[in-house]
Protein backbone atom coordinates (compact mmCIF):
# COMPACT_ATOMS: atom_id res chain seq x y z
CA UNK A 1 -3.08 72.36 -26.04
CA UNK A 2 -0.05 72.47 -23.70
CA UNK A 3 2.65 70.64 -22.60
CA UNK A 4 4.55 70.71 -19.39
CA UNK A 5 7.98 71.84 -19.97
CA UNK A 6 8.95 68.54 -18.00
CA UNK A 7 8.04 66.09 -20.54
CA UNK A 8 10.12 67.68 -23.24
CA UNK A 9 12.99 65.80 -22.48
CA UNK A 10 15.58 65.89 -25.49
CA UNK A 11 15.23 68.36 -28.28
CA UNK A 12 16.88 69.20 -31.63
CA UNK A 13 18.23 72.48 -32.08
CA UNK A 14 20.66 73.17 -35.57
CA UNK A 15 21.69 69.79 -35.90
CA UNK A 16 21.87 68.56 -32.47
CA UNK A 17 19.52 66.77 -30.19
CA UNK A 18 20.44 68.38 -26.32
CA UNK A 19 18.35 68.38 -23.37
CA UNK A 20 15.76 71.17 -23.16
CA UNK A 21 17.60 73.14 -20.74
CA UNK A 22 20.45 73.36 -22.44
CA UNK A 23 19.30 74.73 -25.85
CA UNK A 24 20.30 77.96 -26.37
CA UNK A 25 18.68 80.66 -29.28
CA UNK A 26 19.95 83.87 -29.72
CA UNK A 27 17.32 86.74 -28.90
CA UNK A 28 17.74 88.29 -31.73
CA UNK A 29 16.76 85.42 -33.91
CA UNK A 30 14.14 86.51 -36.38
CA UNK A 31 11.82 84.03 -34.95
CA UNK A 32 11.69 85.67 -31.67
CA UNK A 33 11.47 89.10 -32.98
CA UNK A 34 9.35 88.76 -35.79
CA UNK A 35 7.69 85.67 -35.80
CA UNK A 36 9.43 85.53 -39.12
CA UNK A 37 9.65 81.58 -39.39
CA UNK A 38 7.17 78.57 -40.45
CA UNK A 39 6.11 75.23 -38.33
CA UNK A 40 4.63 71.77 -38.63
CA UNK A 41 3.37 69.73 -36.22
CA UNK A 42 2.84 66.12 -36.51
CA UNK A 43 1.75 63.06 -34.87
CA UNK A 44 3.29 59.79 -34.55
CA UNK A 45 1.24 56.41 -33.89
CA UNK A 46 2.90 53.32 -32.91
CA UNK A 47 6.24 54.66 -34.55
CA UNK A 48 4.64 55.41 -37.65
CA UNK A 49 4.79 59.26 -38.32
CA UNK A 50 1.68 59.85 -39.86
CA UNK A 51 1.47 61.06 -43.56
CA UNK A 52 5.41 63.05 -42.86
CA UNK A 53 5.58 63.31 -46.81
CA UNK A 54 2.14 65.79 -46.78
CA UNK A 55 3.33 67.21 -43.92
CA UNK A 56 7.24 68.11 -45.18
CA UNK A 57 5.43 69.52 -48.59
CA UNK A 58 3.02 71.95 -46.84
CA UNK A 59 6.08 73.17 -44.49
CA UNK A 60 8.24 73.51 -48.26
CA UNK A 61 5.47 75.41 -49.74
CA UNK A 62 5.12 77.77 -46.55
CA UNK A 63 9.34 78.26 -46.43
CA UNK A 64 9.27 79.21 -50.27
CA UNK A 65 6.59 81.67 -50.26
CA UNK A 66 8.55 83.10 -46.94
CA UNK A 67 11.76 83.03 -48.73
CA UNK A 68 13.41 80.78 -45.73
CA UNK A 69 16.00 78.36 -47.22
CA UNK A 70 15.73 75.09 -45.70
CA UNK A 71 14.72 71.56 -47.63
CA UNK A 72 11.60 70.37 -45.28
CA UNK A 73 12.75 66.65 -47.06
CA UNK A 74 15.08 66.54 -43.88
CA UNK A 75 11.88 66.19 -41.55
CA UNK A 76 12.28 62.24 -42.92
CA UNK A 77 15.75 62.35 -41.13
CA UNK A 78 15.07 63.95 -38.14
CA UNK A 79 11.52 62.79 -36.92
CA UNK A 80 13.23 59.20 -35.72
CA UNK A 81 16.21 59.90 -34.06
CA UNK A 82 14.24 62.62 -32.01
CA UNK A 83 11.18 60.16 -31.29
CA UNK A 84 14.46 57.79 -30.37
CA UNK A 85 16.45 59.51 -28.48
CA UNK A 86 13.37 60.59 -26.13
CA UNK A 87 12.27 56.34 -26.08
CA UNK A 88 8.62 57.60 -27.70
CA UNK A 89 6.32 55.75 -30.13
CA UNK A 90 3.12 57.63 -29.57
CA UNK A 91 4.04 61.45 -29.96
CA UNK A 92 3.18 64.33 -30.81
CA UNK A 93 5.98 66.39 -32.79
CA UNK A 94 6.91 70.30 -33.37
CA UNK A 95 9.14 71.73 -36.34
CA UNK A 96 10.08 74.91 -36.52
CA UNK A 97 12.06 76.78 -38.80
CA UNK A 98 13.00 80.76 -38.61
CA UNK A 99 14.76 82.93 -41.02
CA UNK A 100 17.71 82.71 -38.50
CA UNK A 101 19.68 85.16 -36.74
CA UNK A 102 21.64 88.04 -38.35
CA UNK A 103 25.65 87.65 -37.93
CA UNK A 104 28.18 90.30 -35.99
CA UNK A 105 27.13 93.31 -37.82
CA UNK A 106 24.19 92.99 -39.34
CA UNK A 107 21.02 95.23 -38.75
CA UNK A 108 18.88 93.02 -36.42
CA UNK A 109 15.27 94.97 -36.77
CA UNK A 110 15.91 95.13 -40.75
CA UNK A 111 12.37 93.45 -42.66
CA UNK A 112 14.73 92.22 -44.84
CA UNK A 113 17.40 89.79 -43.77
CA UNK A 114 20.96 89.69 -45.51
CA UNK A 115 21.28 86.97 -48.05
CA UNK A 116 23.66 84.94 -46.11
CA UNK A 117 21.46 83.77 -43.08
CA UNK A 118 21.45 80.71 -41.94
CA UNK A 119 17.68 79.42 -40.70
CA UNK A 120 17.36 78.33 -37.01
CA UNK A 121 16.22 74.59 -37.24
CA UNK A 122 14.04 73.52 -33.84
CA UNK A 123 11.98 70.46 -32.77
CA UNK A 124 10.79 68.87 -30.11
CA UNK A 125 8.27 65.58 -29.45
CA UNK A 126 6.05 65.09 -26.36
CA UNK A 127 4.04 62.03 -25.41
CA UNK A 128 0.20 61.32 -26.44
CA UNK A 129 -2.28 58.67 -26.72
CA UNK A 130 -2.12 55.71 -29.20
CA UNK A 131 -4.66 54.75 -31.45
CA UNK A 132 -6.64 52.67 -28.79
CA UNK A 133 -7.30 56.10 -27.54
CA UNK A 134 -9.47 57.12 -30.37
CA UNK A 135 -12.88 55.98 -29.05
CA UNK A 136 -14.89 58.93 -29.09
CA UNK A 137 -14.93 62.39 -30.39
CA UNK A 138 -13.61 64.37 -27.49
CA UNK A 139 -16.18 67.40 -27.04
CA UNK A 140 -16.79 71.07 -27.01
CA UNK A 141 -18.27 74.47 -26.84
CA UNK A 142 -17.63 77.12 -29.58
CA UNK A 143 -18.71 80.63 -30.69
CA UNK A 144 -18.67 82.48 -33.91
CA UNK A 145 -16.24 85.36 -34.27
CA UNK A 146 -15.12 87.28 -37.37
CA UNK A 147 -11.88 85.82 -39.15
CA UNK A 148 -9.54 88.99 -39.20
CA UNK A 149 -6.48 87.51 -39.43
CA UNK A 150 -4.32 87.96 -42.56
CA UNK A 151 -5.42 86.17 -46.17
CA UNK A 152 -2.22 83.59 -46.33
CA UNK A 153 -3.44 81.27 -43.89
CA UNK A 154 -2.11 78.35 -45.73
CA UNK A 155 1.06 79.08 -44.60
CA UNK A 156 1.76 77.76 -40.65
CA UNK A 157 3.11 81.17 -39.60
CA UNK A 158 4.47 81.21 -36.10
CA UNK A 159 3.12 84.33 -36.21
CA UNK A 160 -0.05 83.61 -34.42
CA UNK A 161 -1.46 86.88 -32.33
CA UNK A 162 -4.53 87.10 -33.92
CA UNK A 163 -5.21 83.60 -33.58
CA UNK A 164 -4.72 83.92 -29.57
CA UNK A 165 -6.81 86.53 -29.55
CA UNK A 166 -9.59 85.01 -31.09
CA UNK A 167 -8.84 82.34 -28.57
CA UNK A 168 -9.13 84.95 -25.60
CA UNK A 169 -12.23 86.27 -27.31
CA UNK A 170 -13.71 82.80 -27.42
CA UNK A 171 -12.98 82.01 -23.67
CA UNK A 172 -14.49 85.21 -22.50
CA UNK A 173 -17.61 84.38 -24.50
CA UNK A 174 -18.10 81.52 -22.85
CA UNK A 175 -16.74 78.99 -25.22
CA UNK A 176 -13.86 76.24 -25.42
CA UNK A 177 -13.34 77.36 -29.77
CA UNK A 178 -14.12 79.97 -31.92
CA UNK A 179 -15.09 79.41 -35.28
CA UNK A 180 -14.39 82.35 -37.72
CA UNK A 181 -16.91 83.99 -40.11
CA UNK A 182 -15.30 85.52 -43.18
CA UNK A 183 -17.85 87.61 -45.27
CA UNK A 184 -20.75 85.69 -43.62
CA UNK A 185 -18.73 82.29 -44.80
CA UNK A 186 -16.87 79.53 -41.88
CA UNK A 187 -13.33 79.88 -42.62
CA UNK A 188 -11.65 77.49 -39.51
CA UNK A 189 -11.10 77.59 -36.05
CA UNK A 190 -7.85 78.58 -34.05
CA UNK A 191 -6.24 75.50 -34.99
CA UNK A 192 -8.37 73.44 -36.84
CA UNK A 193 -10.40 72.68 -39.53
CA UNK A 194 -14.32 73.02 -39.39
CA UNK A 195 -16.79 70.41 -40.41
CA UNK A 196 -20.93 70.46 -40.44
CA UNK A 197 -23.70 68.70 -41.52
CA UNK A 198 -25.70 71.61 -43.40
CA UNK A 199 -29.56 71.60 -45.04
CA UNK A 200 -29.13 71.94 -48.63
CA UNK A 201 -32.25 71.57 -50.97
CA UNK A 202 -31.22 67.97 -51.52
CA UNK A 203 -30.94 67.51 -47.99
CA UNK A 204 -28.56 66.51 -45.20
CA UNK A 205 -24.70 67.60 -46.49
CA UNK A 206 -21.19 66.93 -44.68
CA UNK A 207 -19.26 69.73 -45.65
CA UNK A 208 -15.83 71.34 -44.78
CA UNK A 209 -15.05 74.86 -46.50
CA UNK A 210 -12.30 74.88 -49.44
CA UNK A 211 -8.86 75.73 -49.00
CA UNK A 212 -8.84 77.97 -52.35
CA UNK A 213 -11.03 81.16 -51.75
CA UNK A 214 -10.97 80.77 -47.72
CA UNK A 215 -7.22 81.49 -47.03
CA UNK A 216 -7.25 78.10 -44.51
CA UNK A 217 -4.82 75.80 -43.53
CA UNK A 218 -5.16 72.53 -46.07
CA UNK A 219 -5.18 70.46 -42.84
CA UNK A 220 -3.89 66.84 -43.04
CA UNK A 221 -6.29 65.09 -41.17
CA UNK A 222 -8.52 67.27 -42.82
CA UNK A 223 -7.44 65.89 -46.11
CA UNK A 224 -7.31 62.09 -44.21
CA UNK A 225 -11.23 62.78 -43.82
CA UNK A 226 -12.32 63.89 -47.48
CA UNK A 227 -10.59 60.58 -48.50
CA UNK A 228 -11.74 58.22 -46.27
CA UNK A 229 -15.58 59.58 -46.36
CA UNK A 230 -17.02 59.43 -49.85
CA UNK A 231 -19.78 61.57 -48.27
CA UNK A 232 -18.16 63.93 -47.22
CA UNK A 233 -17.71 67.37 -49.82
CA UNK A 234 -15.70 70.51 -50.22
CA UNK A 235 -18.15 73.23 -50.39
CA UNK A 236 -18.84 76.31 -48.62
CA UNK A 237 -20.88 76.61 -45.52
CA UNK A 238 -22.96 79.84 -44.72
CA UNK A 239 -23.08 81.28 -40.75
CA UNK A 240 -26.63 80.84 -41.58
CA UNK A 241 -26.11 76.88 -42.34
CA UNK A 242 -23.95 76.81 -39.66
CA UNK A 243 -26.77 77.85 -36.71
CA UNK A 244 -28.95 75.21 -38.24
CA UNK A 245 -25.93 72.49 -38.56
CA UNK A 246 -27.16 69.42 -37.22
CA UNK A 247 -23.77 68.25 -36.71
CA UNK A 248 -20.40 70.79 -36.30
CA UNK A 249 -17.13 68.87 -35.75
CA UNK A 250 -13.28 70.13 -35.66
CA UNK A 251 -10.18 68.15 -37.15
CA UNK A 252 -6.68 68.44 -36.46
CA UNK A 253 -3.57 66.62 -35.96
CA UNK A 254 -4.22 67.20 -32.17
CA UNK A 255 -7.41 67.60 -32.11
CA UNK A 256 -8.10 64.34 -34.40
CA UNK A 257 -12.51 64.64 -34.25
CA UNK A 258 -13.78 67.17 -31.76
CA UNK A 259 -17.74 67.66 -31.39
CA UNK A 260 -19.15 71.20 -31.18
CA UNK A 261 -22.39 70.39 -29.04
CA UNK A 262 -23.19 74.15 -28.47
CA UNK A 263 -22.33 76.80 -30.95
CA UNK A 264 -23.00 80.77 -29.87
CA UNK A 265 -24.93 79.42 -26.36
CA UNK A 266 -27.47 76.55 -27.89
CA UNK A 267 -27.20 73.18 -28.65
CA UNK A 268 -26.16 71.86 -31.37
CA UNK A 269 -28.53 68.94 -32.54
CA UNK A 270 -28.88 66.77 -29.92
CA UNK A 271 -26.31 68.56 -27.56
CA UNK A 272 -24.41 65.47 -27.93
CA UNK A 273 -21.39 64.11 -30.61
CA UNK A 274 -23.73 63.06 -33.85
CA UNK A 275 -23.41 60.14 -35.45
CA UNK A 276 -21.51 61.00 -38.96
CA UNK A 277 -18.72 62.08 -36.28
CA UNK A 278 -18.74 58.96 -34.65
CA UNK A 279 -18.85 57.58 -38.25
CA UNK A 280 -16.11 59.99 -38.88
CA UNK A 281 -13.43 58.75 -36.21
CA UNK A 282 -13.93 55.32 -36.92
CA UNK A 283 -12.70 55.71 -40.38
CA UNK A 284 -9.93 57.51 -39.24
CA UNK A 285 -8.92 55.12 -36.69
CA UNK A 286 -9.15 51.95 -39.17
CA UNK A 287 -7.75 54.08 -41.43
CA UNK A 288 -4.80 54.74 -38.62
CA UNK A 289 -4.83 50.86 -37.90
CA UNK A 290 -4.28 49.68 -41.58
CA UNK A 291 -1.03 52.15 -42.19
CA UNK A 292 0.91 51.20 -39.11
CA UNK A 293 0.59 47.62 -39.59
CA UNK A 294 1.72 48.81 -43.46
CA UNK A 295 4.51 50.80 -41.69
CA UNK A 296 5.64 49.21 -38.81
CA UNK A 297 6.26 45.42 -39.79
């Protein structure tokens, strides 16, 4: 998804919130040469930002294994005053964090940065639907294409070329997603976690693939799902199982419960968003409902 550079109005930038046009990063920050740096993005309902502590300890755990020095515990400081300063309750909101840029002397295409750099701190919120939104899963087309991308997926990389290719080779299948096959197993989509309703031997199964083993993102909402539906289990889910899945659906912060109604050309199921989707967003947005009136009186 994309935003028009017009609606970012204010952004923070290294300890300052400025107006988009005026914030300035060097071109040799690592960032922008490397891709060397981590994100998070997060939504805010209602002026509630949703689950900010999961959110600050995946973007910790992605900095330390990077080696970027920054204490994602100051996302709880920032997210307000930038949702403030831009008058927004209902936002979406980017954090990004690079290794930083080298000082007056220092080798700028060196893999390995001096020990004195100082990270590059940026964020920015745009509008987005409220809660009353949330009627429907939204819907889509998708097609199967192998997961090449590197095995550290937990980490939110900026670093995202092979995920834009498997974008592009999505869209010139034909379809609106891919979903990725890893050794004839789903892993995720571009930017979002994969659920289906599979035939086991037992019958009818909600299942989203697990984190450990898969190399995928441990996606919030994700995580919002597995907690709010009992039936729904951690387990993996063949290509094979996939083609037959009565039901294929895609979480994300963004995203919150898309429907895949045709997978690789055919239907899926009825061709239409299935019912434990359905099932699926209502949770979410009760679920949604109950913590801002917790966090907003």
């Amino acid at each position: 998804m994309s935003f028009p550079i017009l609606l970012v109005m204010l952004v923070y930038l290294n300890g300052s919130i400025l107006p988009a046009a005026d914030a300035r990063v060097s071109v040799f920050d690592r960032g922008f040469l490397f891709g060397d740096a981590v994100y998070e993005g997060i939504r805010a309902f209602s002026g509630w930002v949703r689950h900010l502590d999961d959110h600050a300890k995946r973007m910790q755990q992605g900095l330390d294994e990077a080696g970027i020095r920054w204490d994602a515990q100051h996302l709880h400081d920032l997210c307000g005053p930038l949702l403030d300063a831009n008058g927004l309750r209902d936002a979406f909101l980017y954090w990004q964090v690079t290794r930083g840029t080298p000082k007056p002397g220092q080798p700028v295409r060196a893999r390995l940065a001096e020990a004195d750099i100082e990270p590059t701190v940026f964020g920015y919120c745009v509008p987005q639907p409220g809660v009353d939104a949330l009627r429907e899963p939204t819907v889509c087309s998708a097609v199967t294409v192998p997961d090449l991308r590197w095995h550290r997926g937990h980490i939110k990389s900026t670093a995202l070329l092979a995920n834009i290719i498997t974008a592009m080779t999505a869209t010139q299948a034909g379809g609106d997603e891919a979903i990725m096959l890893r050794d004839g197993f789903v892993s995720e989509s571009c930017s979002t976690n994969v659920f289906a309703v599979v035939r086991t031997p037992e019958g009818l199964e909600l299942r989203t693939p697990p984190v450990e083993g898969m190399s995928i993102l441990p996606g919030v909402t994700r995580q919002i799902i597995l907690d709010t539906c009992p039936e729904a289990k951690v387990a993996p889910i063949s290509a094979a199982q996939l083609a037959e899945a009565e039901e294929v659906f895609l979480t994300g912060t963004l995203t919150t419960v898309k429907s895949v109604v045709q997978l690789d050309g055919h239907p899926v199921g009825t061709g239409t968003p299935g019912p434990l989707a359905r099932r699926v967003l209502d949770r979410y947005t009760i679920y949604l409902r109950e913590q801002i009136a917790q966090h907003t009186l």
